[in-house]
PDB file of N, CA and C in Angstrom:
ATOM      1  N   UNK A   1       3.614  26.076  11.933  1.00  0.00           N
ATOM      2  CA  UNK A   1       4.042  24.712  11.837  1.00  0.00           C
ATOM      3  C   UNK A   1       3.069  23.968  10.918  1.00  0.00           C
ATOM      4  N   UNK A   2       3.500  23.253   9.688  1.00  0.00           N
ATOM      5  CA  UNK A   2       2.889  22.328   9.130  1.00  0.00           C
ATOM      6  C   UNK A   2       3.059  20.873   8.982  1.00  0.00           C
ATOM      7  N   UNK A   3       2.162  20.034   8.843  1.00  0.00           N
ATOM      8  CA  UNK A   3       2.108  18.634   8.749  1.00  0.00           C
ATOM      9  C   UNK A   3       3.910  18.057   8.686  1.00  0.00           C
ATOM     10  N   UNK A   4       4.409  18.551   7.134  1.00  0.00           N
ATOM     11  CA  UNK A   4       5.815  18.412   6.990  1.00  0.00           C
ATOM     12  C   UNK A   4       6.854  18.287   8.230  1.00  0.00           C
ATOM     13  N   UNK A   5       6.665  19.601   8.643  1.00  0.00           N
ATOM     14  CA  UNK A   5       7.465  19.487   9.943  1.00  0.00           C
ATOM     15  C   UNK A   5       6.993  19.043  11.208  1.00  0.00           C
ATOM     16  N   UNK A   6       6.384  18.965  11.534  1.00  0.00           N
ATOM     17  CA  UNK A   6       5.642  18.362  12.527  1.00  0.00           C
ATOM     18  C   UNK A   6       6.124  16.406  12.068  1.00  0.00           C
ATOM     19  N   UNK A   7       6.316  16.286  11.042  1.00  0.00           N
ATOM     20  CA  UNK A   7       6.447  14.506  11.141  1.00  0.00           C
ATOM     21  C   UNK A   7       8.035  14.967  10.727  1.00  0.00           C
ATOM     22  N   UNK A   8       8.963  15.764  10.407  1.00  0.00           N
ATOM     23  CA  UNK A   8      10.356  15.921  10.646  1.00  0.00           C
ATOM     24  C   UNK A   8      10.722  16.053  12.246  1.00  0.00           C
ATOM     25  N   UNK A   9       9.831  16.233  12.679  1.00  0.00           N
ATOM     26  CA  UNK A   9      10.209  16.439  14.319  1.00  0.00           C
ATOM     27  C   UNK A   9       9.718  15.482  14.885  1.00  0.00           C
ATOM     28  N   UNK A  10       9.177  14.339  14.252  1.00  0.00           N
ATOM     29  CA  UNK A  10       8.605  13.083  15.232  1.00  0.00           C
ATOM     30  C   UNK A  10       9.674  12.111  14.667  1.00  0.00           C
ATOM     31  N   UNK A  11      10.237  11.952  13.152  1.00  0.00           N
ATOM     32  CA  UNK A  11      11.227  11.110  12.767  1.00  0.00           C
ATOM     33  C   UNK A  11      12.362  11.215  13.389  1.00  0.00           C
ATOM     34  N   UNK A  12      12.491  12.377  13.879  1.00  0.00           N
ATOM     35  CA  UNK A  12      13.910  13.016  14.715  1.00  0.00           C
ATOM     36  C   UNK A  12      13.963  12.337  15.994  1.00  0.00           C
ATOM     37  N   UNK A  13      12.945  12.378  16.114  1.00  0.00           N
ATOM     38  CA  UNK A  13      12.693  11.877  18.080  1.00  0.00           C
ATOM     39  C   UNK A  13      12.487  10.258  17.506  1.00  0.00           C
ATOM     40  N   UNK A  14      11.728   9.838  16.681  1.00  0.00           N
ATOM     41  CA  UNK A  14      12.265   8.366  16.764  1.00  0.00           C
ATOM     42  C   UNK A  14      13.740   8.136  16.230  1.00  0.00           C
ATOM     43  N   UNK A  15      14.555   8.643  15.909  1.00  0.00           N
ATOM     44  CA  UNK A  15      15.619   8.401  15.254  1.00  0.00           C
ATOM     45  C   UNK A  15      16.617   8.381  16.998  1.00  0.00           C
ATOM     46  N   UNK A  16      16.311   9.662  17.861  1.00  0.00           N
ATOM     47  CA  UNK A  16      17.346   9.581  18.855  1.00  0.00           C
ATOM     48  C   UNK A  16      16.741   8.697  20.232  1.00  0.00           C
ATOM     49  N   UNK A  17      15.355   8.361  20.095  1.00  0.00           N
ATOM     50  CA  UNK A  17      14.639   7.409  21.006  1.00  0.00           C
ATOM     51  C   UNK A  17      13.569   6.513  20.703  1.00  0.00           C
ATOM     52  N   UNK A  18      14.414   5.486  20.013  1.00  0.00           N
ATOM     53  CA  UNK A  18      13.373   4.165  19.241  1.00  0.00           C
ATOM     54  C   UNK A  18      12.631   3.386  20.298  1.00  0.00           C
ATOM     55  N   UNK A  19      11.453   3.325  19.391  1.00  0.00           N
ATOM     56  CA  UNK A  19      10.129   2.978  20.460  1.00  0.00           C
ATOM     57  C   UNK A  19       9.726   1.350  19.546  1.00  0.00           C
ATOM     58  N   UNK A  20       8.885   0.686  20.207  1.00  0.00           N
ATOM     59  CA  UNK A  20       8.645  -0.511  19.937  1.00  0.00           C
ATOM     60  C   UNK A  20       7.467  -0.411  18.615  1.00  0.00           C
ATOM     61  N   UNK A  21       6.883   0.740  18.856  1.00  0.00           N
ATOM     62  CA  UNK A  21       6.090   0.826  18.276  1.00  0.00           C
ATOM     63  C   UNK A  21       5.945   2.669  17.307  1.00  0.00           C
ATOM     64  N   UNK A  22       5.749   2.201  16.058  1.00  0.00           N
ATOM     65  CA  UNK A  22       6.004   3.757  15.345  1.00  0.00           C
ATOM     66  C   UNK A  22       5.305   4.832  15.735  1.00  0.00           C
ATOM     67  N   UNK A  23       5.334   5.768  15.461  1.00  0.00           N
ATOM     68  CA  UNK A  23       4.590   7.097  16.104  1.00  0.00           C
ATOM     69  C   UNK A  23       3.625   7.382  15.373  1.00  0.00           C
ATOM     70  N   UNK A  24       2.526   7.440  15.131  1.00  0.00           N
ATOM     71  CA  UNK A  24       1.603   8.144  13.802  1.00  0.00           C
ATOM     72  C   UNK A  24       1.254   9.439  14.108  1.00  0.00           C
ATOM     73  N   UNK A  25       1.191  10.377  13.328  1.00  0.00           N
ATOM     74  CA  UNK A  25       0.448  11.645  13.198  1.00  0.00           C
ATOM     75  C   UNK A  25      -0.765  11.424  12.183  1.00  0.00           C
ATOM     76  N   UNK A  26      -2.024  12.201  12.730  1.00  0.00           N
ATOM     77  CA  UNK A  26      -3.076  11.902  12.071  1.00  0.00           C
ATOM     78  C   UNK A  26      -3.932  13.238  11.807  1.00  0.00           C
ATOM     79  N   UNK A  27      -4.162  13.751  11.100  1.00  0.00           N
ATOM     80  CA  UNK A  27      -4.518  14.736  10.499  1.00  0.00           C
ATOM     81  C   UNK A  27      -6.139  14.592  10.422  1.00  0.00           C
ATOM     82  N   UNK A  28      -7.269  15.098  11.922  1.00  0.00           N
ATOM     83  CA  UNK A  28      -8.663  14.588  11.540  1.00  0.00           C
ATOM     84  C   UNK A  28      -9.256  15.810  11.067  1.00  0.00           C
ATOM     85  N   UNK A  29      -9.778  15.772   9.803  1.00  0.00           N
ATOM     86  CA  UNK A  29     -10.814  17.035   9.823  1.00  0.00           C
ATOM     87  C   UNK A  29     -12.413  16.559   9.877  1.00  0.00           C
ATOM     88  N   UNK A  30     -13.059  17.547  10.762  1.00  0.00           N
ATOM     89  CA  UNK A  30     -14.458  16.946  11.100  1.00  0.00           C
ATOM     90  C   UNK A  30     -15.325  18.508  10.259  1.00  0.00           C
ATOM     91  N   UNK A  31     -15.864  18.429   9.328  1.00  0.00           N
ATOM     92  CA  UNK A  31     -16.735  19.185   8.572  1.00  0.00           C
ATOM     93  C   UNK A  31     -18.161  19.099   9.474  1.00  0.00           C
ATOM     94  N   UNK A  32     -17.701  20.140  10.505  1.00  0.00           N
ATOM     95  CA  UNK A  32     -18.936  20.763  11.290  1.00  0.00           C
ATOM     96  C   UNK A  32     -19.972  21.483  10.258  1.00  0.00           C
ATOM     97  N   UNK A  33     -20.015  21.694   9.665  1.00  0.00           N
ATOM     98  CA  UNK A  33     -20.430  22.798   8.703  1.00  0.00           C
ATOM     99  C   UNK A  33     -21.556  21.906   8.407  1.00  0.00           C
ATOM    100  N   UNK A  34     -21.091  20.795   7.690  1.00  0.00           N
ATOM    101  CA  UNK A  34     -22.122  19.544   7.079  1.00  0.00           C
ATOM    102  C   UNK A  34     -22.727  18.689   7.825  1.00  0.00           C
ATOM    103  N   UNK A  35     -23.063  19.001   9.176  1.00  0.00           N
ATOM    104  CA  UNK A  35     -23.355  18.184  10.567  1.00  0.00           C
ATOM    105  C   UNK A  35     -22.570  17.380  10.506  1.00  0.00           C
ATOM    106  N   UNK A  36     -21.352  16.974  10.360  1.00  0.00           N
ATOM    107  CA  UNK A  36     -20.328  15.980  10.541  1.00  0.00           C
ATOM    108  C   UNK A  36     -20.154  15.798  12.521  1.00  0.00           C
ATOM    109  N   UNK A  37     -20.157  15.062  13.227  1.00  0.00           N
ATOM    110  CA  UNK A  37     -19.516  15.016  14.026  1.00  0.00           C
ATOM    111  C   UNK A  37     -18.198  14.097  14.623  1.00  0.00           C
ATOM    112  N   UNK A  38     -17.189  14.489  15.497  1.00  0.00           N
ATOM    113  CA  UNK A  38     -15.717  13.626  15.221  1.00  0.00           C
ATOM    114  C   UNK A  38     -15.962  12.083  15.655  1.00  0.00           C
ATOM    115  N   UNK A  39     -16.826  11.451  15.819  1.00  0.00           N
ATOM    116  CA  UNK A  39     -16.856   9.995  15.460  1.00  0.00           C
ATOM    117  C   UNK A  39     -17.194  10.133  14.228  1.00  0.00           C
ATOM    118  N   UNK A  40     -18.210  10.804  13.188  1.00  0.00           N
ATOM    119  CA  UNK A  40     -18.508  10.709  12.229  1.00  0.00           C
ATOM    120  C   UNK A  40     -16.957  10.440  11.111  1.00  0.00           C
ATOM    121  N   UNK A  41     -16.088  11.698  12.002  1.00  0.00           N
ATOM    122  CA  UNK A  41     -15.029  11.651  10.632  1.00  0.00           C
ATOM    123  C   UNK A  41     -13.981  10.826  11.024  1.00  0.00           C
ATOM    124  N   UNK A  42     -13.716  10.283  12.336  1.00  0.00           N
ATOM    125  CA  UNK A  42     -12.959   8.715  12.491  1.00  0.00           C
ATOM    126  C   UNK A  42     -13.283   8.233  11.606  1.00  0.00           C
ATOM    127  N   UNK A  43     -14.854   7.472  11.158  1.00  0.00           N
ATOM    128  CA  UNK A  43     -15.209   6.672  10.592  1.00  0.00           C
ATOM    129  C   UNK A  43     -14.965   6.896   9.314  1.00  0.00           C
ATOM    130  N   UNK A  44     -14.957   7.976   8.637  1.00  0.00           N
ATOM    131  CA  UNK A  44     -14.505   8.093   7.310  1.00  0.00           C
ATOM    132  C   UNK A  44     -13.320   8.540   7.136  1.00  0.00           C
ATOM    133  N   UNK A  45     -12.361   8.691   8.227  1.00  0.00           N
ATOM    134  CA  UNK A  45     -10.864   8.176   7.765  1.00  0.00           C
ATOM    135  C   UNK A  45     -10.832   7.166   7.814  1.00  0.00           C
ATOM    136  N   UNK A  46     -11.381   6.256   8.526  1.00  0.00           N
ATOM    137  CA  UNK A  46     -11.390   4.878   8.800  1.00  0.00           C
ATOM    138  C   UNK A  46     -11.413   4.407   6.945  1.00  0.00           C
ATOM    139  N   UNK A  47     -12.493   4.484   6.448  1.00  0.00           N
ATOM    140  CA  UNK A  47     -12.979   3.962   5.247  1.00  0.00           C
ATOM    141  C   UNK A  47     -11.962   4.960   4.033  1.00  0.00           C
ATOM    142  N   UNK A  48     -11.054   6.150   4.415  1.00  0.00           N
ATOM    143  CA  UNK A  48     -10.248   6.494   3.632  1.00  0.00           C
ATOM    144  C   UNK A  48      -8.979   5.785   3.631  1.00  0.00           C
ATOM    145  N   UNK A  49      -8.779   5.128   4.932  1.00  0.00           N
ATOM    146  CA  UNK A  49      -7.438   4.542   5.096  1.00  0.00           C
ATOM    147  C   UNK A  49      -7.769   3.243   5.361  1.00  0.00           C
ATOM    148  N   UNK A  50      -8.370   2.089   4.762  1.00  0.00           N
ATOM    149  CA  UNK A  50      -8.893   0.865   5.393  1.00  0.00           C
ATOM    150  C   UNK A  50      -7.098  -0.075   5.634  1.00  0.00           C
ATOM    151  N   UNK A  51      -6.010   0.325   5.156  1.00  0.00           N
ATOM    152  CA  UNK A  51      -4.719  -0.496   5.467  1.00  0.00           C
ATOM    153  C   UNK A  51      -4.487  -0.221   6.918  1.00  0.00           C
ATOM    154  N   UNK A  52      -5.335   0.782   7.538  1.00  0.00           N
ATOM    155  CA  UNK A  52      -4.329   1.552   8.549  1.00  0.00           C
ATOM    156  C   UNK A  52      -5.151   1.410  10.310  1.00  0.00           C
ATOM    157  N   UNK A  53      -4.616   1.169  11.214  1.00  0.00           N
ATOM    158  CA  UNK A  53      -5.348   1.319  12.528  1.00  0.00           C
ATOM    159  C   UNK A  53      -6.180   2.553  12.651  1.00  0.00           C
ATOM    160  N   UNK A  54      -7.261   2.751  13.381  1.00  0.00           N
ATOM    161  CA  UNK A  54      -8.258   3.437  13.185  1.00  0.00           C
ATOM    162  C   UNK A  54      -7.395   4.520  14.798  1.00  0.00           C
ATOM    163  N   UNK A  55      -7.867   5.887  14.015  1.00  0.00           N
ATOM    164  CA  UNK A  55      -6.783   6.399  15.077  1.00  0.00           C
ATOM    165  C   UNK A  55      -7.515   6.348  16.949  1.00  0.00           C
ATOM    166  N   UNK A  56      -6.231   6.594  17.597  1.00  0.00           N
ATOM    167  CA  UNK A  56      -6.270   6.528  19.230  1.00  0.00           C
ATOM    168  C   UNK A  56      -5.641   5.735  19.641  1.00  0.00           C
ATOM    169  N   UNK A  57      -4.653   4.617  18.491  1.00  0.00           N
ATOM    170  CA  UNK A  57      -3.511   4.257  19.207  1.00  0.00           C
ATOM    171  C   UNK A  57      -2.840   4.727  19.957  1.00  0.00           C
ATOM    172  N   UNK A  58      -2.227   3.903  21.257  1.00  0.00           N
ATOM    173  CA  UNK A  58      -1.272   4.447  22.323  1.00  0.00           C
ATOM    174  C   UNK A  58      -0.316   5.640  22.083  1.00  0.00           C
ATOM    175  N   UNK A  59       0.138   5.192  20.693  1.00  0.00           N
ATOM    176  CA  UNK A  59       1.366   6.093  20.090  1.00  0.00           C
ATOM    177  C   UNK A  59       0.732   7.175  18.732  1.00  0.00           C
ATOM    178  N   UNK A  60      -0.300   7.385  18.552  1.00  0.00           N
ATOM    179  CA  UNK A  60      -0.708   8.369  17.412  1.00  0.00           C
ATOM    180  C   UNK A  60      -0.875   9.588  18.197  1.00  0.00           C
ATOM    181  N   UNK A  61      -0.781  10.559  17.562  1.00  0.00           N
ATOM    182  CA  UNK A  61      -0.714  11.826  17.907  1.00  0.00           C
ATOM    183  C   UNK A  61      -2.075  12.670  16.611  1.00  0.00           C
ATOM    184  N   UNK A  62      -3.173  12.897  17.603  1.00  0.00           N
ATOM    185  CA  UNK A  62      -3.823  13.324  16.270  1.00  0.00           C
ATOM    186  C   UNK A  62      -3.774  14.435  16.488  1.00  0.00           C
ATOM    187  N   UNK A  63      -4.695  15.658  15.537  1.00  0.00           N
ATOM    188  CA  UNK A  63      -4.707  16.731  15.174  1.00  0.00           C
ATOM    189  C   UNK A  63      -5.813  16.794  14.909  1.00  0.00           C
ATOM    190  N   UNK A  64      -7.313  17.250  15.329  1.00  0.00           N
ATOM    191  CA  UNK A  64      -8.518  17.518  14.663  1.00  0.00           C
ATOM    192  C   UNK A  64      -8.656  19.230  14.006  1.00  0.00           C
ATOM    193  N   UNK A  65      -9.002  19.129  12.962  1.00  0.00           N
ATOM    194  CA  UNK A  65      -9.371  20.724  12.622  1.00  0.00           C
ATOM    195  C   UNK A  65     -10.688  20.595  12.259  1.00  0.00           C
ATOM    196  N   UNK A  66     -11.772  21.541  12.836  1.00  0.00           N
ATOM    197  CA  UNK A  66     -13.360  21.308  12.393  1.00  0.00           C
ATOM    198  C   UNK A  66     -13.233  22.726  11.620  1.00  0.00           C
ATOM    199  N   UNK A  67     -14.510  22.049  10.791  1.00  0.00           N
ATOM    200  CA  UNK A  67     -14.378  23.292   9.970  1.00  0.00           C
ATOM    201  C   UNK A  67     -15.995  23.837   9.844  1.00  0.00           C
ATOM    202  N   UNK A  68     -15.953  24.883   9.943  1.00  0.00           N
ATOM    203  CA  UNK A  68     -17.382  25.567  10.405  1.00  0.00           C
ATOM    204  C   UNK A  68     -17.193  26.550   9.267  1.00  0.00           C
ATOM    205  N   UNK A  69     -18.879  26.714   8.671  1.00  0.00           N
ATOM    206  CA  UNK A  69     -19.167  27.773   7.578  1.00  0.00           C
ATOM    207  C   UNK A  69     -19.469  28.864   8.140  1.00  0.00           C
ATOM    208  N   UNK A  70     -19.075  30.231   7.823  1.00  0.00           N
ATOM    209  CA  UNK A  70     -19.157  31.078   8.528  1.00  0.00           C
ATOM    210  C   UNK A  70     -20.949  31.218   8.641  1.00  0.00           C
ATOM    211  N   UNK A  71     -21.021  32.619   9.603  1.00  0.00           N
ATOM    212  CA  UNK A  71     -22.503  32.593   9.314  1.00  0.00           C
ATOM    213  C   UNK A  71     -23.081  33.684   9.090  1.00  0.00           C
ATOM    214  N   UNK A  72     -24.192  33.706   8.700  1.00  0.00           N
ATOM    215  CA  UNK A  72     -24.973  34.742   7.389  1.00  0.00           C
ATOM    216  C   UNK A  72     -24.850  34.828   5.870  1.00  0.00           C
ATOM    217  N   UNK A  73     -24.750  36.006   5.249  1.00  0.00           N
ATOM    218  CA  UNK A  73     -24.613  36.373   3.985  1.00  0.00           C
ATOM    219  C   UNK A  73     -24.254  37.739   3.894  1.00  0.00           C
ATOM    220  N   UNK A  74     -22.736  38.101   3.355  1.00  0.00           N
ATOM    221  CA  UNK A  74     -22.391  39.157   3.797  1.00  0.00           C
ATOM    222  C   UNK A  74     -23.003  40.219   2.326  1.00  0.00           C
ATOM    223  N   UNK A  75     -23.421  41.400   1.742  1.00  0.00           N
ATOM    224  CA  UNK A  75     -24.196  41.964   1.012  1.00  0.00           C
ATOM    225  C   UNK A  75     -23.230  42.555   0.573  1.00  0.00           C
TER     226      UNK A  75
END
């Protein structure tokens, strides 16, 4: 399942059960790798999306993916 469909299947469900308020999907990636931690990368979606509510609205649906560098050095 990707992003695409995943918001074809939330337009669907608002289309057959309209809500007062829109649905968001939010896509967080937190770059563990770079000591990022997930307030860290709220805050810089925050500052990537400054038009937009900062996610954990009632109705957003997020998604975090961390991303970790593997470890060692393979020879």
């Amino acid at each position: 399942m990707n992003l695409d469909s995943i918001n074809r299947r939330l337009d669907k469900l608002d289309a057959s059960h309209p809500v007062a308020t829109p649905r968001r999907f939010i896509h967080l990636i937190v770059e563990a790798d770079k000591g990022e931690t997930k307030d860290q990368a709220v805050a810089r979606w925050c500052l990537e999306h400054p038009n937009e509510a900062p996610p954990g609205q009632p109705d957003d649906f997020v998604i975090t993916n961390t991303i970790v560098s593997p470890n060692g050095k393979r020879d």
